[in-house]
C-alpha atoms as a PDB file:
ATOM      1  CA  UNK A   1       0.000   0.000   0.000  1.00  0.00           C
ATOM      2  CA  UNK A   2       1.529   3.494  -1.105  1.00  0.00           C
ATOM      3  CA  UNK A   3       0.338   6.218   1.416  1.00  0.00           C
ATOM      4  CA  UNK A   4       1.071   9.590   0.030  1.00  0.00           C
ATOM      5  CA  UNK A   5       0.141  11.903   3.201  1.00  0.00           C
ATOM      6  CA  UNK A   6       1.448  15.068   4.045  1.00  0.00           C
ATOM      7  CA  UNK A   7       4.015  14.808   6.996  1.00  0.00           C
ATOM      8  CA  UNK A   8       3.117  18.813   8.225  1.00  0.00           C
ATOM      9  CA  UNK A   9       6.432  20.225   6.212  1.00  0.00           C
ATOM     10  CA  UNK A  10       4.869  20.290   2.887  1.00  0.00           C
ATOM     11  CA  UNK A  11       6.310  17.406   1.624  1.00  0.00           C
ATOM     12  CA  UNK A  12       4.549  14.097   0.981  1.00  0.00           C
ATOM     13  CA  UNK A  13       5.910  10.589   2.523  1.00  0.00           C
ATOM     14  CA  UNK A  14       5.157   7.891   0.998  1.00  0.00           C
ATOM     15  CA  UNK A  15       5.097   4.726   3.179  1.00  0.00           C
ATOM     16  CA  UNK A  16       5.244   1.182   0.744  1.00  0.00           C
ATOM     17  CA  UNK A  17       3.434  -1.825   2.329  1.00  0.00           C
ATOM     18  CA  UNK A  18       1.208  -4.791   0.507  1.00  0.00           C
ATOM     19  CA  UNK A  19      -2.034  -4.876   0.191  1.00  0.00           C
ATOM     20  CA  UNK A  20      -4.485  -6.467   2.379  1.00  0.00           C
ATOM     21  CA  UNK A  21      -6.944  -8.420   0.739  1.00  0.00           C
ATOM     22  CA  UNK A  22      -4.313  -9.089  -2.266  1.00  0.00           C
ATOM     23  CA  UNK A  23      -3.692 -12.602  -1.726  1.00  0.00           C
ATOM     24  CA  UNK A  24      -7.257 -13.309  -1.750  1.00  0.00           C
ATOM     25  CA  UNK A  25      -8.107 -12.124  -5.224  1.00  0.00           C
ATOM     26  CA  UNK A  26      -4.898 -13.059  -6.806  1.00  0.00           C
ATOM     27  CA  UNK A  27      -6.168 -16.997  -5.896  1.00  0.00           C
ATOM     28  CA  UNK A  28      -9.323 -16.018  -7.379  1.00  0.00           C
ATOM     29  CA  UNK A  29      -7.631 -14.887 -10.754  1.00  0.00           C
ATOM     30  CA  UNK A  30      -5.430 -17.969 -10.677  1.00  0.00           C
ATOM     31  CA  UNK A  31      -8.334 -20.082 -10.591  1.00  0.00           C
ATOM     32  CA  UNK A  32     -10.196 -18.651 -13.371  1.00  0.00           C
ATOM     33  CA  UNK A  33      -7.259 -17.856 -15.915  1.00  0.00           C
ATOM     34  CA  UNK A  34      -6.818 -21.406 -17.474  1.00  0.00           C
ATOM     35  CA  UNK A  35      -3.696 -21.602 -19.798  1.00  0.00           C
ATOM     36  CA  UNK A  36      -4.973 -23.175 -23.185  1.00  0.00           C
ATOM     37  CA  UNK A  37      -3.487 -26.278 -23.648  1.00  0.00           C
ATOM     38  CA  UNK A  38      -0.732 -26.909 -26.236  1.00  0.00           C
ATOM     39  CA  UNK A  39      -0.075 -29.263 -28.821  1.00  0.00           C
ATOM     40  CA  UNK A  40       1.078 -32.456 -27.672  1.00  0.00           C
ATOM     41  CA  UNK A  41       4.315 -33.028 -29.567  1.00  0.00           C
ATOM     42  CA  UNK A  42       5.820 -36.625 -29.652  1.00  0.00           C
ATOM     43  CA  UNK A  43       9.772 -37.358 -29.919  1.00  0.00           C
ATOM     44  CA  UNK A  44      10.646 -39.885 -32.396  1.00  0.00           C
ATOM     45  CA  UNK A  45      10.723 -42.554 -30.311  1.00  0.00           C
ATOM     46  CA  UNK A  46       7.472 -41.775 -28.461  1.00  0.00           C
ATOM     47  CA  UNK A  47       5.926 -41.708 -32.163  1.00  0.00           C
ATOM     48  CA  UNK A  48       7.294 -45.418 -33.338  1.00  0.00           C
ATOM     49  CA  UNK A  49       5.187 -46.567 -29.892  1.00  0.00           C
ATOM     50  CA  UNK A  50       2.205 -44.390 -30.855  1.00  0.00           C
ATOM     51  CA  UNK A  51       1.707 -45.722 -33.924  1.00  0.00           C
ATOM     52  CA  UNK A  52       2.697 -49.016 -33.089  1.00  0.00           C
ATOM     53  CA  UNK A  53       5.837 -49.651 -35.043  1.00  0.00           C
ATOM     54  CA  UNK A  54       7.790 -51.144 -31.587  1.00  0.00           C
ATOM     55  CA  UNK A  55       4.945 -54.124 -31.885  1.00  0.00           C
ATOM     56  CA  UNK A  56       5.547 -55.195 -34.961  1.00  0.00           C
ATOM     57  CA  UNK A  57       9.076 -56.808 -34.615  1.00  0.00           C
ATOM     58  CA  UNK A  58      11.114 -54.218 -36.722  1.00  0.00           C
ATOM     59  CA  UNK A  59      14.900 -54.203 -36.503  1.00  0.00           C
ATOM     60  CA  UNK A  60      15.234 -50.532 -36.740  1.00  0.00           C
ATOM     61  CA  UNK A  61      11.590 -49.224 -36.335  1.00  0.00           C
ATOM     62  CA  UNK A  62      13.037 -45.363 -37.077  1.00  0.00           C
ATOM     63  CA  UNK A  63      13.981 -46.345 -40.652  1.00  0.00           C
ATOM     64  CA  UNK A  64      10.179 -46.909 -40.767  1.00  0.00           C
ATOM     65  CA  UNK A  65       9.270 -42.993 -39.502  1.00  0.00           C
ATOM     66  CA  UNK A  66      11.971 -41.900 -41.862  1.00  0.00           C
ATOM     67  CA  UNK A  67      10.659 -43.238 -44.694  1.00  0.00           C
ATOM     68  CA  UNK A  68       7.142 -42.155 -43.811  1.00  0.00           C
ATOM     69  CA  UNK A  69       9.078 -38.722 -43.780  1.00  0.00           C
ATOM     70  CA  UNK A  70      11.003 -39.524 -47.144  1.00  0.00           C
ATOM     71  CA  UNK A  71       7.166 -40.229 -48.961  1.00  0.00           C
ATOM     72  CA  UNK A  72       5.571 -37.245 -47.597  1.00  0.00           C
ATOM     73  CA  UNK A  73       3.716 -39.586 -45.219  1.00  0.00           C
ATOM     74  CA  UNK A  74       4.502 -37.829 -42.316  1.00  0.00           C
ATOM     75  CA  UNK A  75       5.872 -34.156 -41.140  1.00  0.00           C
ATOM     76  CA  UNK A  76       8.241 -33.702 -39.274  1.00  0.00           C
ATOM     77  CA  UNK A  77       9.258 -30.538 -36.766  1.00  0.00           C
ATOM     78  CA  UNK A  78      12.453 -29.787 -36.157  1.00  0.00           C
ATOM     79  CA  UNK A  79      13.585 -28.794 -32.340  1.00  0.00           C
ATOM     80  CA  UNK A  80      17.239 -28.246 -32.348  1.00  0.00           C
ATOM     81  CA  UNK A  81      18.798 -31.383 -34.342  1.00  0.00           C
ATOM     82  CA  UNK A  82      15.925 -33.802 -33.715  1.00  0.00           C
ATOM     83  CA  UNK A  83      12.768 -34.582 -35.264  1.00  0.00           C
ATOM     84  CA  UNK A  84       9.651 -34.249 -33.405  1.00  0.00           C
ATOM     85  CA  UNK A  85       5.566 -34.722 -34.502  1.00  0.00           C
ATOM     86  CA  UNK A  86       2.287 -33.722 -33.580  1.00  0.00           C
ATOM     87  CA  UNK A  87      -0.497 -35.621 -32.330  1.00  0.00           C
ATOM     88  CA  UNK A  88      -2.602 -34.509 -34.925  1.00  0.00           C
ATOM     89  CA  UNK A  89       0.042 -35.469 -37.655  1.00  0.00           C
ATOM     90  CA  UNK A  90       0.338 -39.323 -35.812  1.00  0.00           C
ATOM     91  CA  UNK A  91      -3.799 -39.517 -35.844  1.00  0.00           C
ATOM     92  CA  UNK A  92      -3.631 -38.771 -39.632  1.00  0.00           C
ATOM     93  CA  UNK A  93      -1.537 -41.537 -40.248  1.00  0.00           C
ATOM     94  CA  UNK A  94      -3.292 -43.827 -38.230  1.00  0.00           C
ATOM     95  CA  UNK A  95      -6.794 -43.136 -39.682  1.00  0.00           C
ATOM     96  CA  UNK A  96      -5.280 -43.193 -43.373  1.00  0.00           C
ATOM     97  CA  UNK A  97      -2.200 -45.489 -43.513  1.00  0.00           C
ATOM     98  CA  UNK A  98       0.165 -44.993 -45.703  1.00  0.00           C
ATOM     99  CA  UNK A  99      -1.836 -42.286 -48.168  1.00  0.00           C
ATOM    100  CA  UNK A 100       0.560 -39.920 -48.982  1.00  0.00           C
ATOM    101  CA  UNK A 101      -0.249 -35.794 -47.720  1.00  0.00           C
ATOM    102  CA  UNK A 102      -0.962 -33.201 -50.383  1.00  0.00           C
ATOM    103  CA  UNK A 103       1.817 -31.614 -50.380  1.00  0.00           C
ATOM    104  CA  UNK A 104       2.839 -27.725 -49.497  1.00  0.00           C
ATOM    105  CA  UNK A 105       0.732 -25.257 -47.339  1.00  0.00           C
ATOM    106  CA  UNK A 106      -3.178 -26.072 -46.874  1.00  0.00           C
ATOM    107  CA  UNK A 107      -5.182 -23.834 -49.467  1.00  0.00           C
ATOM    108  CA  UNK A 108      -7.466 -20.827 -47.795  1.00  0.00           C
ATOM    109  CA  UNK A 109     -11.167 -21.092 -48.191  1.00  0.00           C
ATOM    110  CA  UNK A 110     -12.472 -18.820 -50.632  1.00  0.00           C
ATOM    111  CA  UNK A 111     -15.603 -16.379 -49.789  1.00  0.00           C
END
């Protein structure tokens, strides 16, 4: 709490203090400002169990995601030197195999 009050020799003092009450509302806030959740972004290794390549008795299930990567299948983000994928990338190839992605940006819907 800032207290500007005159101290009788014409100059104001100004006395610094927290607020009462503060902690209070600040819980209150906390509570209703929800962070939006963010993508869920798989590893390469977390992404062979996803889509089930570790069950299916590969020698080197990652030359499987790369060639996935290679065809188009699947794409890849890049965090520092390693390859990582989104959930919603994994579900696509899930729910349609090994049907290659049309490629470049998606087009805008025209008005």
């Amino acid at each position: 709490m800032i207290d500007l009050s005159n101290n009788g020799l014409g100059r104001a003092t100004t006395k610094i203090g927290t607020r009462q009450g503060q902690s209070k509302s600040t819980a209150q806030d906390a509570e209703t400002n929800v962070e939006p959740e963010r993508a869920s972004i798989y590893w390469i290794h977390e992404a062979i169990t996803y889509l089930g390549l570790d069950r299916l008795g590969l020698n080197k299930p990652e030359q499987a995601i790369y060639r996935m990567v290679r065809k188009g299948i699947l794409r890849p983000r890049k965090i520092g030197k390693y390859l990582a994928f989104t959930k919603s990338d994994l579900d696509y190839v899930v729910t349609n195999g090994e049907k290659k992605r049309a490629p470049g940006r998606p087009r805008k819907l025209q008005k």
